[in-house]
PDB file of N, CA and C in Angstrom:
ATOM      1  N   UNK A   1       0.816  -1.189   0.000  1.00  0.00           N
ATOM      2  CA  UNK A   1       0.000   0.000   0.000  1.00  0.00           C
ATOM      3  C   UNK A   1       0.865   1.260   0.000  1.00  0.00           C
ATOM      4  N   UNK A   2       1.955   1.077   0.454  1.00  0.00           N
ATOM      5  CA  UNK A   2       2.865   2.304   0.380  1.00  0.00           C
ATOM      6  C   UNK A   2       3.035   2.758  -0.579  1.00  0.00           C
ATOM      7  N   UNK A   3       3.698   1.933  -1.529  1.00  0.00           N
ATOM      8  CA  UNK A   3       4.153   1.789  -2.969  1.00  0.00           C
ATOM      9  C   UNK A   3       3.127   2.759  -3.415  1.00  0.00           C
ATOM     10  N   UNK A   4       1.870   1.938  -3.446  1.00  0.00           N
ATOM     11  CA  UNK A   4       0.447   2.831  -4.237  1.00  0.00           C
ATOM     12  C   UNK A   4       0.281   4.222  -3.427  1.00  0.00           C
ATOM     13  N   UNK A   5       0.686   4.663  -2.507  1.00  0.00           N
ATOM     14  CA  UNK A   5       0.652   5.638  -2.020  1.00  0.00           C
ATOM     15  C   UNK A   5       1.612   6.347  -2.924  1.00  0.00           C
ATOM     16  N   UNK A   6       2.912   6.268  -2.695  1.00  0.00           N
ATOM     17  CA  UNK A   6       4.059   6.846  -3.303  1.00  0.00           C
ATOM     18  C   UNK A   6       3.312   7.042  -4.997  1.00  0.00           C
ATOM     19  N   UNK A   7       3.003   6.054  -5.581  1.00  0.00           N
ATOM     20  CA  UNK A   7       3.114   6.080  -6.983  1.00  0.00           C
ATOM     21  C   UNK A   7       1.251   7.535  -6.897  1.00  0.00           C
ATOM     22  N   UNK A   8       0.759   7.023  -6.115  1.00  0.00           N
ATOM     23  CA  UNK A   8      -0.274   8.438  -6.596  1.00  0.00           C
ATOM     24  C   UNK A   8      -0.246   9.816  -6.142  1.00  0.00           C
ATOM     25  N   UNK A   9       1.071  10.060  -5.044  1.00  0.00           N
ATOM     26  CA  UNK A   9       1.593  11.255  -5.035  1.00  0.00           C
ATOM     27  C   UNK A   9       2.395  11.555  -6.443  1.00  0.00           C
ATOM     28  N   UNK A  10       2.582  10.486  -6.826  1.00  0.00           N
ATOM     29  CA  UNK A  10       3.804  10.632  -7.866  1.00  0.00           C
ATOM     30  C   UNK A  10       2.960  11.172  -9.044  1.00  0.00           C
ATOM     31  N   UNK A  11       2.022  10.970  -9.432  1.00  0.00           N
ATOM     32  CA  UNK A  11       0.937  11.320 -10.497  1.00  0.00           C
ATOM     33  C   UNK A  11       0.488  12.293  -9.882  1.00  0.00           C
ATOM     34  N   UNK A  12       0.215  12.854  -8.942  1.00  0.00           N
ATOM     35  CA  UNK A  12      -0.620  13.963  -8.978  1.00  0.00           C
ATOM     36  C   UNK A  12       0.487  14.861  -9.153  1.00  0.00           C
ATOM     37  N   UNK A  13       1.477  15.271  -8.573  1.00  0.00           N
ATOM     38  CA  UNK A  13       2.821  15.632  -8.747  1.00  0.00           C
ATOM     39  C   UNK A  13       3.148  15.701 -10.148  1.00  0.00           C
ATOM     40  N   UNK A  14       3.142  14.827 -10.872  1.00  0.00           N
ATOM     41  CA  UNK A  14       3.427  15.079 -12.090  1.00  0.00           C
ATOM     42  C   UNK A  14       2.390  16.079 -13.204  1.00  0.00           C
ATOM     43  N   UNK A  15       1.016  16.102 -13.125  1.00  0.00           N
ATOM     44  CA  UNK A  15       0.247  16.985 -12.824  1.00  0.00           C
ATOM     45  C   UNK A  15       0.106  18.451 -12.551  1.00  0.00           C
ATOM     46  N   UNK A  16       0.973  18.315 -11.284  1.00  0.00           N
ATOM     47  CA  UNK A  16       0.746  19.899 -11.267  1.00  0.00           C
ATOM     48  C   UNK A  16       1.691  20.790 -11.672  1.00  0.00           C
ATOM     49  N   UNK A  17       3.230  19.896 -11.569  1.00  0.00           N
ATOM     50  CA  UNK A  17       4.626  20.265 -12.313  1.00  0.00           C
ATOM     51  C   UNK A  17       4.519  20.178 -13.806  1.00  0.00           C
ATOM     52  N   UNK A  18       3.484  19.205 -14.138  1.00  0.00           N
ATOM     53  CA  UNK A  18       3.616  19.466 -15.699  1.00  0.00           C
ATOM     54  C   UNK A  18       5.286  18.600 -15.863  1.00  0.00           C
ATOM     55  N   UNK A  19       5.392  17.649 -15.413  1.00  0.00           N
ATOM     56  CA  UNK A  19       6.521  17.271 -15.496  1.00  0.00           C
ATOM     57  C   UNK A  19       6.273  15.512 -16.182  1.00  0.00           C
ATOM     58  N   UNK A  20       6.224  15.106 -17.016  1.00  0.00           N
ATOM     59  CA  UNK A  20       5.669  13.903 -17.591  1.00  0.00           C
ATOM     60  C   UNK A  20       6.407  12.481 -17.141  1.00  0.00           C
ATOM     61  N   UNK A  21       7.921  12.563 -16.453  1.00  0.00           N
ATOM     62  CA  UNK A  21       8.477  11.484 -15.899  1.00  0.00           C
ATOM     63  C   UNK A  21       8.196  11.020 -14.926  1.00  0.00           C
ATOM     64  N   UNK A  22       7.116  11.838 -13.848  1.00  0.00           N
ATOM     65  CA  UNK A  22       6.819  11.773 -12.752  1.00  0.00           C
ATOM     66  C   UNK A  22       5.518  10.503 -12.738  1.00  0.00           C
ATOM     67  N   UNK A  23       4.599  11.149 -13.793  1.00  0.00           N
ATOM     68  CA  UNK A  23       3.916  10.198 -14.518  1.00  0.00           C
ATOM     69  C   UNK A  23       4.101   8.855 -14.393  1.00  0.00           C
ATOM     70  N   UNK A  24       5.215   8.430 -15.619  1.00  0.00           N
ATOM     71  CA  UNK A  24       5.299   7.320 -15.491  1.00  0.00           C
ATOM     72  C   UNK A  24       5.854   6.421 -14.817  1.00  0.00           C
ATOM     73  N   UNK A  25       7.018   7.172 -13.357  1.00  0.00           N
ATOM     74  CA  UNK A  25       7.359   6.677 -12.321  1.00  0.00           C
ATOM     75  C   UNK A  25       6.479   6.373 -11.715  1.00  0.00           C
ATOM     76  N   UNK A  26       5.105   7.328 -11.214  1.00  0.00           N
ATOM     77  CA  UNK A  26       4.278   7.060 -10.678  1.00  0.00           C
ATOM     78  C   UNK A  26       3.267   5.437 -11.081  1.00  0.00           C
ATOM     79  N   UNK A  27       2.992   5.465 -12.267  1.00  0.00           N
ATOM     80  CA  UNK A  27       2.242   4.511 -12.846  1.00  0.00           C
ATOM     81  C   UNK A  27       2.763   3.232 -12.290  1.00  0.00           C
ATOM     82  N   UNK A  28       4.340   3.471 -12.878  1.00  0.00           N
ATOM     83  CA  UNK A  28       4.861   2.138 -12.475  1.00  0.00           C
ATOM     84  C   UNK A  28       5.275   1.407 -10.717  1.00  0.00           C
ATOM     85  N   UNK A  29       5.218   2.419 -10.070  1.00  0.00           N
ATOM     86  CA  UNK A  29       5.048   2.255  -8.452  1.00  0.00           C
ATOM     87  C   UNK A  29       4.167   1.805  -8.150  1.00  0.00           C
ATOM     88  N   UNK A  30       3.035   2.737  -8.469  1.00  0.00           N
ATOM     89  CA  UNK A  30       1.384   1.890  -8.300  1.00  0.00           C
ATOM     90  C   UNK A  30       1.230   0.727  -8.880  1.00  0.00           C
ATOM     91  N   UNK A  31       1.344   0.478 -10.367  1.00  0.00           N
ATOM     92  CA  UNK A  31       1.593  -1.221 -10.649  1.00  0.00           C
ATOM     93  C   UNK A  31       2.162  -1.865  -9.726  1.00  0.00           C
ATOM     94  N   UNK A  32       3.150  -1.582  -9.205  1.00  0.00           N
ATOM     95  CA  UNK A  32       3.701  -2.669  -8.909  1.00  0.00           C
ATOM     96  C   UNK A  32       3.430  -2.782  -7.203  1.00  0.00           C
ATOM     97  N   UNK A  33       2.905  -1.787  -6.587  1.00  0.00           N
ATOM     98  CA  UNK A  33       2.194  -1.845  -5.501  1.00  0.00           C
ATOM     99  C   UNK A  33       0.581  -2.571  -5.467  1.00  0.00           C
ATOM    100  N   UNK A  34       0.027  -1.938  -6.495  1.00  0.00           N
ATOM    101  CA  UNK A  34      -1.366  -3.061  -6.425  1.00  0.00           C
ATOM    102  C   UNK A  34      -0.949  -4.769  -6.869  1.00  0.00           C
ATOM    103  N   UNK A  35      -0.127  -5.004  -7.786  1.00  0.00           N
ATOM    104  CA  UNK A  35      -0.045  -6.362  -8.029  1.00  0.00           C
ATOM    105  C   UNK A  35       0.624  -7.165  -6.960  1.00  0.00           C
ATOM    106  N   UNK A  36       1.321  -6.529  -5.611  1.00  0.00           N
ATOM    107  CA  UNK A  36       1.540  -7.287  -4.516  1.00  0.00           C
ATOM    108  C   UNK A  36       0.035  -7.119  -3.821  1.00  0.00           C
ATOM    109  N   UNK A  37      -0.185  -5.975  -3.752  1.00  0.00           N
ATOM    110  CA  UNK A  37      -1.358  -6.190  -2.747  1.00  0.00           C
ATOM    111  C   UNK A  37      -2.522  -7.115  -2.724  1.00  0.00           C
ATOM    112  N   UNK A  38      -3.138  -7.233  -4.104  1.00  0.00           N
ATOM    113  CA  UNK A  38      -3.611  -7.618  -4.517  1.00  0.00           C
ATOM    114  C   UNK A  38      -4.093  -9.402  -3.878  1.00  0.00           C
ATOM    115  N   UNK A  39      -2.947 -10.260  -4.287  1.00  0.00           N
ATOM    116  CA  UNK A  39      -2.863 -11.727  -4.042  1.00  0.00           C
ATOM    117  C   UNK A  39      -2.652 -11.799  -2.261  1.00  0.00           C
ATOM    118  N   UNK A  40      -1.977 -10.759  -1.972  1.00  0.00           N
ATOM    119  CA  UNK A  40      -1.727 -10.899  -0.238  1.00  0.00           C
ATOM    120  C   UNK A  40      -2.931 -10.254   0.440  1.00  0.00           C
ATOM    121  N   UNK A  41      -4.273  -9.528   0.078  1.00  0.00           N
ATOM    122  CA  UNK A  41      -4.893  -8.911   0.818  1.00  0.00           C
ATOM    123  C   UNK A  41      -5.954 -10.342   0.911  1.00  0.00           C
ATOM    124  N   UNK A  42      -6.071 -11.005  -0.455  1.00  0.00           N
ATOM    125  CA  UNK A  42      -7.290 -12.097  -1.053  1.00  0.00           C
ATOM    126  C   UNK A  42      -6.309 -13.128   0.295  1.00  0.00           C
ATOM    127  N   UNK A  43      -5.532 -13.431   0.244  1.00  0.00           N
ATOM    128  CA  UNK A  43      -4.458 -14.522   1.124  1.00  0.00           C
ATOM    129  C   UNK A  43      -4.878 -14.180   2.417  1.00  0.00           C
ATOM    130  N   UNK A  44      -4.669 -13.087   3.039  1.00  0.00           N
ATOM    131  CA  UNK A  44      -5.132 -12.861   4.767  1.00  0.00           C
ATOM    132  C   UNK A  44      -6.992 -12.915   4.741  1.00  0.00           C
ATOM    133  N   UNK A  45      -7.848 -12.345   3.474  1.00  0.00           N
ATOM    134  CA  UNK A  45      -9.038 -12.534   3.777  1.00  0.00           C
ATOM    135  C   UNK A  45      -9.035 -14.248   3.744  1.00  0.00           C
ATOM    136  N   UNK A  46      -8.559 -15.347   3.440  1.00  0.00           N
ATOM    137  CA  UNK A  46      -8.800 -16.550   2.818  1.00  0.00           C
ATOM    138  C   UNK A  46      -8.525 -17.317   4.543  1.00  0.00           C
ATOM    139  N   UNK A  47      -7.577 -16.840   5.242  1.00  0.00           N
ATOM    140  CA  UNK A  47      -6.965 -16.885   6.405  1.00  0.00           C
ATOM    141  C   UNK A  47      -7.819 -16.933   7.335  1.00  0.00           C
ATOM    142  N   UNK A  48      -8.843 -15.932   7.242  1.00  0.00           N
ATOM    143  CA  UNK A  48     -10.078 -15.228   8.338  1.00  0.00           C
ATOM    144  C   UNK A  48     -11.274 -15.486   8.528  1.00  0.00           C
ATOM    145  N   UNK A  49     -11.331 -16.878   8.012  1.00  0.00           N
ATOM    146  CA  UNK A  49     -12.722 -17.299   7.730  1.00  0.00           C
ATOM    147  C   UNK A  49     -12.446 -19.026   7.344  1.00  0.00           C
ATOM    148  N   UNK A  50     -13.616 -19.932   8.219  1.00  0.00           N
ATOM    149  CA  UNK A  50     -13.182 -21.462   7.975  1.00  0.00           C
ATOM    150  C   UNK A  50     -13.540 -21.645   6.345  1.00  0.00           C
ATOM    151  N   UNK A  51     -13.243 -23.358   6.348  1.00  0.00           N
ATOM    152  CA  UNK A  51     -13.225 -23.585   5.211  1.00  0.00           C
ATOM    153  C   UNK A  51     -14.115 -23.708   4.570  1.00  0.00           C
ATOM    154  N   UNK A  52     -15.213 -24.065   5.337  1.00  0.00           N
ATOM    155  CA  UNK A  52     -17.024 -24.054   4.648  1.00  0.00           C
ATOM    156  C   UNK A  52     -17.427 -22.725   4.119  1.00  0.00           C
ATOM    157  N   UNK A  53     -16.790 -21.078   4.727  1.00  0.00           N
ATOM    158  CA  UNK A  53     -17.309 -19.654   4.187  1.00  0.00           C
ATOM    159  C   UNK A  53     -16.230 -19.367   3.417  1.00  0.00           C
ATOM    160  N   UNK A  54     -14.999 -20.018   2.265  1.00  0.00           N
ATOM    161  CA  UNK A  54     -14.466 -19.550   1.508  1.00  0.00           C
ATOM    162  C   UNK A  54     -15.414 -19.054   0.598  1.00  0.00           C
ATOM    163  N   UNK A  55     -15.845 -19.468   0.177  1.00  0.00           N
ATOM    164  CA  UNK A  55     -16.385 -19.315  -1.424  1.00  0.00           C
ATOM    165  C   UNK A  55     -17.297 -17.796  -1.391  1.00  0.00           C
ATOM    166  N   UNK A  56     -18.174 -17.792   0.052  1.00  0.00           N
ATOM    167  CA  UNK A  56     -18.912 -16.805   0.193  1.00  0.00           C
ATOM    168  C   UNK A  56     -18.021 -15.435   0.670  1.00  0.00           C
ATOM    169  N   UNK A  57     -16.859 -15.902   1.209  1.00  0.00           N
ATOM    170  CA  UNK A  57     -15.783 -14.325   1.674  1.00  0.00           C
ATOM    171  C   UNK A  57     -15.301 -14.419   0.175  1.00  0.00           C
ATOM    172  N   UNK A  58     -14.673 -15.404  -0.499  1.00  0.00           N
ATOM    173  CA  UNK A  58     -13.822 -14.634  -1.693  1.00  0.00           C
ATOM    174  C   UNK A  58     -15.017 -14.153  -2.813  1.00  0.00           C
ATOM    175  N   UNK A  59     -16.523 -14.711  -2.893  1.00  0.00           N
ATOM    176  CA  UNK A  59     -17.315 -14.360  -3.994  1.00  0.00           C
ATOM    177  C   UNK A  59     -17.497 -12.853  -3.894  1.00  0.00           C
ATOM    178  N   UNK A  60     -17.884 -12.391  -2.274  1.00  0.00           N
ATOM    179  CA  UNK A  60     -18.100 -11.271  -1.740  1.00  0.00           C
ATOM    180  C   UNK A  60     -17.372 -10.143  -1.580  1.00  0.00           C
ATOM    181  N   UNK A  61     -15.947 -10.156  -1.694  1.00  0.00           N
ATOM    182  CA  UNK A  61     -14.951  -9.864  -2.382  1.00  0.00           C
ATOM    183  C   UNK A  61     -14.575  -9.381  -3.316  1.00  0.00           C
ATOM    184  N   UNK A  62     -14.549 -10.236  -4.090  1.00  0.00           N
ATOM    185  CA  UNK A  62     -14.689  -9.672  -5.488  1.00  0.00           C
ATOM    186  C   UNK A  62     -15.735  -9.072  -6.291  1.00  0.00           C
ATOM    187  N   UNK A  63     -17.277  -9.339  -5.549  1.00  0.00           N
ATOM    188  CA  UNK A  63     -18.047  -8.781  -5.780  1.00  0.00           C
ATOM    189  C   UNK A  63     -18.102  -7.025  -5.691  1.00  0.00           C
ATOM    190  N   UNK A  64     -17.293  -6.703  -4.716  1.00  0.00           N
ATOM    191  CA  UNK A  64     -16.943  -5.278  -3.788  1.00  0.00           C
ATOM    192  C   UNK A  64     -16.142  -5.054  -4.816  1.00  0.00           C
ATOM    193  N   UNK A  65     -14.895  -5.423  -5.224  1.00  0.00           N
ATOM    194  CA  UNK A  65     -13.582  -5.418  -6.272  1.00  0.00           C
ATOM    195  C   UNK A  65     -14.525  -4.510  -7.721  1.00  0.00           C
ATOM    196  N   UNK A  66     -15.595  -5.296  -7.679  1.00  0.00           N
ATOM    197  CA  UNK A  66     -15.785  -5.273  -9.314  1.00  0.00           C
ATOM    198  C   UNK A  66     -16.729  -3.844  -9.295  1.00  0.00           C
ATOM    199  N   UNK A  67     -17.272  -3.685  -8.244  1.00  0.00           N
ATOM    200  CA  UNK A  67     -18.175  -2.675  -7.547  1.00  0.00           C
ATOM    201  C   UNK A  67     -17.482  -1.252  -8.022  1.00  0.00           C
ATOM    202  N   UNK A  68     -16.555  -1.269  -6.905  1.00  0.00           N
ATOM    203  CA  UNK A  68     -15.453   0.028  -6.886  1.00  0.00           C
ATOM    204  C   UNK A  68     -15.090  -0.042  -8.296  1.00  0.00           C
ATOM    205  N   UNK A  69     -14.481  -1.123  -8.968  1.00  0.00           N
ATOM    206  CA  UNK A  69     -14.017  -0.616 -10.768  1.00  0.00           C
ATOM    207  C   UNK A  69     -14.581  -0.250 -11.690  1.00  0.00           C
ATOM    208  N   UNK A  70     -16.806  -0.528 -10.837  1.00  0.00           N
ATOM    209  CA  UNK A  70     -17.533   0.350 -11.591  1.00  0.00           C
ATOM    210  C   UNK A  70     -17.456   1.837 -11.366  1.00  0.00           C
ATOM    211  N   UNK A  71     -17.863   1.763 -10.516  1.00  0.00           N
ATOM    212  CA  UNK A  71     -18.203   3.532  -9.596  1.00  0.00           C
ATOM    213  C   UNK A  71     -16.708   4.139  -9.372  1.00  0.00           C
ATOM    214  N   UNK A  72     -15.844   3.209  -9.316  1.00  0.00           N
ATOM    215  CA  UNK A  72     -14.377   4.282  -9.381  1.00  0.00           C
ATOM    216  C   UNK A  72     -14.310   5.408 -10.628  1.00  0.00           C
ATOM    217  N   UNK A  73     -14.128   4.659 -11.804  1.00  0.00           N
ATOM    218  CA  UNK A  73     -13.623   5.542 -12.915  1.00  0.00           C
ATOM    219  C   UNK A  73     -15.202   6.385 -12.932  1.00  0.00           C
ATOM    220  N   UNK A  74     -16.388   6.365 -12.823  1.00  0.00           N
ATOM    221  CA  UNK A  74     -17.135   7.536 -12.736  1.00  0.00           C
ATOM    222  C   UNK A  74     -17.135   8.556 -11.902  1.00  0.00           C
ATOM    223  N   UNK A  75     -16.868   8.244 -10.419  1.00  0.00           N
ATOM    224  CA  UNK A  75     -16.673   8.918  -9.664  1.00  0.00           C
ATOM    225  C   UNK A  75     -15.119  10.568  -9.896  1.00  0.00           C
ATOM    226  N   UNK A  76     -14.032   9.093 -10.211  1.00  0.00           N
ATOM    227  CA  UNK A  76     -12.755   9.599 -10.755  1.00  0.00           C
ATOM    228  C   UNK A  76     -12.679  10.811 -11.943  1.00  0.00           C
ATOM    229  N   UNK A  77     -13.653  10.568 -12.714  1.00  0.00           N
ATOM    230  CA  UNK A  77     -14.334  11.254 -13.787  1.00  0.00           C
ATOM    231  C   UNK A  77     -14.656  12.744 -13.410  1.00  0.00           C
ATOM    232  N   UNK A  78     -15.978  12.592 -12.829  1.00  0.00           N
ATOM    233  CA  UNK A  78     -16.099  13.556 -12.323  1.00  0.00           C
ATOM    234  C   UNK A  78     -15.591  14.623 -11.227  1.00  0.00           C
ATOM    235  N   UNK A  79     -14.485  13.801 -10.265  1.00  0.00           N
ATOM    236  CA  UNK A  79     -13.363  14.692  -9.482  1.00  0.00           C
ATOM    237  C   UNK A  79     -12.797  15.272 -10.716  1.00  0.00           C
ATOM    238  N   UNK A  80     -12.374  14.849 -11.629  1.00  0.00           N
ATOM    239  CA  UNK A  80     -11.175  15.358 -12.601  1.00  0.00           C
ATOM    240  C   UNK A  80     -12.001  16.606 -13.630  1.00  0.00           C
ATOM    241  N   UNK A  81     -13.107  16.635 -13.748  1.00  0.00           N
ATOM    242  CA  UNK A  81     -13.923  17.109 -14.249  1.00  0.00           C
ATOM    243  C   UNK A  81     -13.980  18.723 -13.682  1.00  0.00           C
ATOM    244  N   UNK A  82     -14.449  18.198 -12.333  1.00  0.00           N
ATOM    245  CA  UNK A  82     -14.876  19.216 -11.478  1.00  0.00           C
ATOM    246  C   UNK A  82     -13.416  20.154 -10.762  1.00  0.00           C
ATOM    247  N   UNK A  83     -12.578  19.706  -9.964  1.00  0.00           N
ATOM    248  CA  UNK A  83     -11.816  20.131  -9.717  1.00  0.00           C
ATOM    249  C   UNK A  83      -9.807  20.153 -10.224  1.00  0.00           C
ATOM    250  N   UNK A  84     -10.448  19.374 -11.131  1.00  0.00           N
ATOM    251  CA  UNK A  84      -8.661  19.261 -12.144  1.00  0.00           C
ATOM    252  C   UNK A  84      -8.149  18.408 -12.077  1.00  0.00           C
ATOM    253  N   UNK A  85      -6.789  18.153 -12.905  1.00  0.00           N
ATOM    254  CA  UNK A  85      -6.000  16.844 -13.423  1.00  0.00           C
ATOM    255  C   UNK A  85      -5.427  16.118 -11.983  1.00  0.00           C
ATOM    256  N   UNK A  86      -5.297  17.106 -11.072  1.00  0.00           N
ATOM    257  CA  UNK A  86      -4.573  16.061  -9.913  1.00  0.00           C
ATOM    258  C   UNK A  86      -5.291  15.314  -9.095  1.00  0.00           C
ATOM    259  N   UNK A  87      -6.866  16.236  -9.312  1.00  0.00           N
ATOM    260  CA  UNK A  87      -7.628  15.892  -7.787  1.00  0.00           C
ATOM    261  C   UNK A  87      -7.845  14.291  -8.147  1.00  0.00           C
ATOM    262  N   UNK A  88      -8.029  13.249  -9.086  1.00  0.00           N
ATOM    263  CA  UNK A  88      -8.478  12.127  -8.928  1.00  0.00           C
ATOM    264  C   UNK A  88      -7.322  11.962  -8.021  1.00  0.00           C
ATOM    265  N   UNK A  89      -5.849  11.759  -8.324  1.00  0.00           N
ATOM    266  CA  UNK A  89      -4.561  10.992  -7.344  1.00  0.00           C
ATOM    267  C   UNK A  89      -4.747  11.617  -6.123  1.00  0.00           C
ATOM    268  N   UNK A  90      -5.041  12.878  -5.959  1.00  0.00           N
ATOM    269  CA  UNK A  90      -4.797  13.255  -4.501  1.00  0.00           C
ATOM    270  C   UNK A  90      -6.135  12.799  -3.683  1.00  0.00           C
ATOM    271  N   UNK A  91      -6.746  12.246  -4.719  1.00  0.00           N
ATOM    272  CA  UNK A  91      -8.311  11.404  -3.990  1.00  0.00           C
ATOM    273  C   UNK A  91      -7.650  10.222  -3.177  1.00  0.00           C
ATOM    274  N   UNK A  92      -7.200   9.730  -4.286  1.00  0.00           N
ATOM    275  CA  UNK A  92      -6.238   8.023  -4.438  1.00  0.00           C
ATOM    276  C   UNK A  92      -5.348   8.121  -3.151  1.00  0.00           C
ATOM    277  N   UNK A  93      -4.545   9.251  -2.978  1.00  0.00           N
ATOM    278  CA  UNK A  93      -3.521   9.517  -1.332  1.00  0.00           C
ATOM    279  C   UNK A  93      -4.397   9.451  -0.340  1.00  0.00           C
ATOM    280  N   UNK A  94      -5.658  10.076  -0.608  1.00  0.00           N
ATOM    281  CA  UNK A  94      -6.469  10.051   0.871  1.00  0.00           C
ATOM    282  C   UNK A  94      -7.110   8.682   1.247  1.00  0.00           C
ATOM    283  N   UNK A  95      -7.338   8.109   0.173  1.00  0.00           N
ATOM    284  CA  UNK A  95      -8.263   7.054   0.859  1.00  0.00           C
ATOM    285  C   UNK A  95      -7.444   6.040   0.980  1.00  0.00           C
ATOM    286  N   UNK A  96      -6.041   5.563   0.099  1.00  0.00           N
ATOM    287  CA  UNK A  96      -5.043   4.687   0.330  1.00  0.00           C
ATOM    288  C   UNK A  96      -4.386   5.453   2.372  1.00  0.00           C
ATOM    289  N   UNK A  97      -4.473   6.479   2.476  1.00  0.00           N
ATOM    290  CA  UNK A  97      -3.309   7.082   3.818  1.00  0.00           C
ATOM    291  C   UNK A  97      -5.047   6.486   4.449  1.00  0.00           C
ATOM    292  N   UNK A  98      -5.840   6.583   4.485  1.00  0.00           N
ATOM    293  CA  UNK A  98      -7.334   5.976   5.403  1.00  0.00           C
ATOM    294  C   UNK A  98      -6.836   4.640   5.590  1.00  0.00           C
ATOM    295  N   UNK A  99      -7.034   3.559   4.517  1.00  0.00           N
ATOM    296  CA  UNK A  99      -6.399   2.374   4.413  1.00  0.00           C
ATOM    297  C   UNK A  99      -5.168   2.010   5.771  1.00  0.00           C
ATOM    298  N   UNK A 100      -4.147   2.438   5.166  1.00  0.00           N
ATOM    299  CA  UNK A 100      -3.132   2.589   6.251  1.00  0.00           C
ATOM    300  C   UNK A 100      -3.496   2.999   7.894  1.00  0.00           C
ATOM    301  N   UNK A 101      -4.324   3.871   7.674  1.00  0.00           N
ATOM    302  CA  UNK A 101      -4.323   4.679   9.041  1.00  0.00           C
ATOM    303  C   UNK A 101      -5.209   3.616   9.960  1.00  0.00           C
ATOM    304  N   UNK A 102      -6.040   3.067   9.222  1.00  0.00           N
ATOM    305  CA  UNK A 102      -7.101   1.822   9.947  1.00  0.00           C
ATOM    306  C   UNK A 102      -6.686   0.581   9.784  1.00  0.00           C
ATOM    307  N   UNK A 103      -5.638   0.343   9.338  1.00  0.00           N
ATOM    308  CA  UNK A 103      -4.887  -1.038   9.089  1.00  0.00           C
ATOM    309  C   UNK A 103      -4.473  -1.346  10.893  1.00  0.00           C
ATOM    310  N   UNK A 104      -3.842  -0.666  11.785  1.00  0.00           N
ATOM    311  CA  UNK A 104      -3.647  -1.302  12.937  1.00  0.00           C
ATOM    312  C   UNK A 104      -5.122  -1.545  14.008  1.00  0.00           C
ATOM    313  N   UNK A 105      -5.757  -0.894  13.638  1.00  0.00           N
ATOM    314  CA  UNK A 105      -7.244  -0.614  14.410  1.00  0.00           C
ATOM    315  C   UNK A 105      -7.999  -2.349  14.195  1.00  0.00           C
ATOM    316  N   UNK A 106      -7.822  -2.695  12.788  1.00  0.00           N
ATOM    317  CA  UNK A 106      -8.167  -4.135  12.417  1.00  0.00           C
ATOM    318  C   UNK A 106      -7.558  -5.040  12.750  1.00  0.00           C
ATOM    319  N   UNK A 107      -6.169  -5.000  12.830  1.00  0.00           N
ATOM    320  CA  UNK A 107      -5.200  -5.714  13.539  1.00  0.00           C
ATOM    321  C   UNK A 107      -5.497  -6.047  15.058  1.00  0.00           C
ATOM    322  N   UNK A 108      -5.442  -5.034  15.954  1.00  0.00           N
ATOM    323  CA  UNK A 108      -5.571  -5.113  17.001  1.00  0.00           C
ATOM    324  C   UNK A 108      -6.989  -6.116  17.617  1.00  0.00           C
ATOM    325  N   UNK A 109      -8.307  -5.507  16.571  1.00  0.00           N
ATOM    326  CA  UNK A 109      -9.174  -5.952  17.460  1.00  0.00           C
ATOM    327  C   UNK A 109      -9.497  -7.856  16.192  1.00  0.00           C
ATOM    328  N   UNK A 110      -8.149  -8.233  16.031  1.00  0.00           N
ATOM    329  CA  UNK A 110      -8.410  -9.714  15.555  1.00  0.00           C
ATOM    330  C   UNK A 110      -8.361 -10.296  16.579  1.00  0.00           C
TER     331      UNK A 110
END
């Protein structure tokens, strides 16, 4: 999640500098931050639940997954629309630094 943090400061940054390398540093941070996260977040949900409620935690899951990849890029749309080229990433910093910030809060009360 860091990574994806870093890589969507890195895009919005590139954005407001008008600086186009920032861009694709950024892109490629975030790739490569969601494609770890990705298999390890599905791995600890798979962890958290017996073996009879797999099917219903990972269906439910991905059901949410496919949710957000609807309503993301519209939502994303219209930030970029409304308030300019950076605000979708500096959306992306806030709710990834939320993520983080409630990551020990879940921890704790396992």
């Amino acid at each position: 999640m860091i990574s994806e943090l870093i890589g969507y400061c890195f895009i919005a940054l590139s954005a407001v500098l008008a600086f186009y390398p920032l861009l694709i540093a950024g892109m490629f941070m975030f790739g490569f931050g969601d494609s770890i996260f990705g298999p390890s977040f599905n791995g600890m949900l798979s962890r958290s639940v017996e073996a009879g409620e797999q099917g219903r935690l990972q269906g439910g899951s991905q059901a949410i997954q496919a949710l957000a990849r609807m309503i993301g890029p519209v939502v994303g749309g219209q930030i970029y629309v409304s308030l300019g080229h950076s605000a979708p990433a500096c959306m992306g910093v806030v709710l990834i630094a939320a993520a983080i910030a409630a990551m020990p809060v879940t921890q704790r009360n396992k």
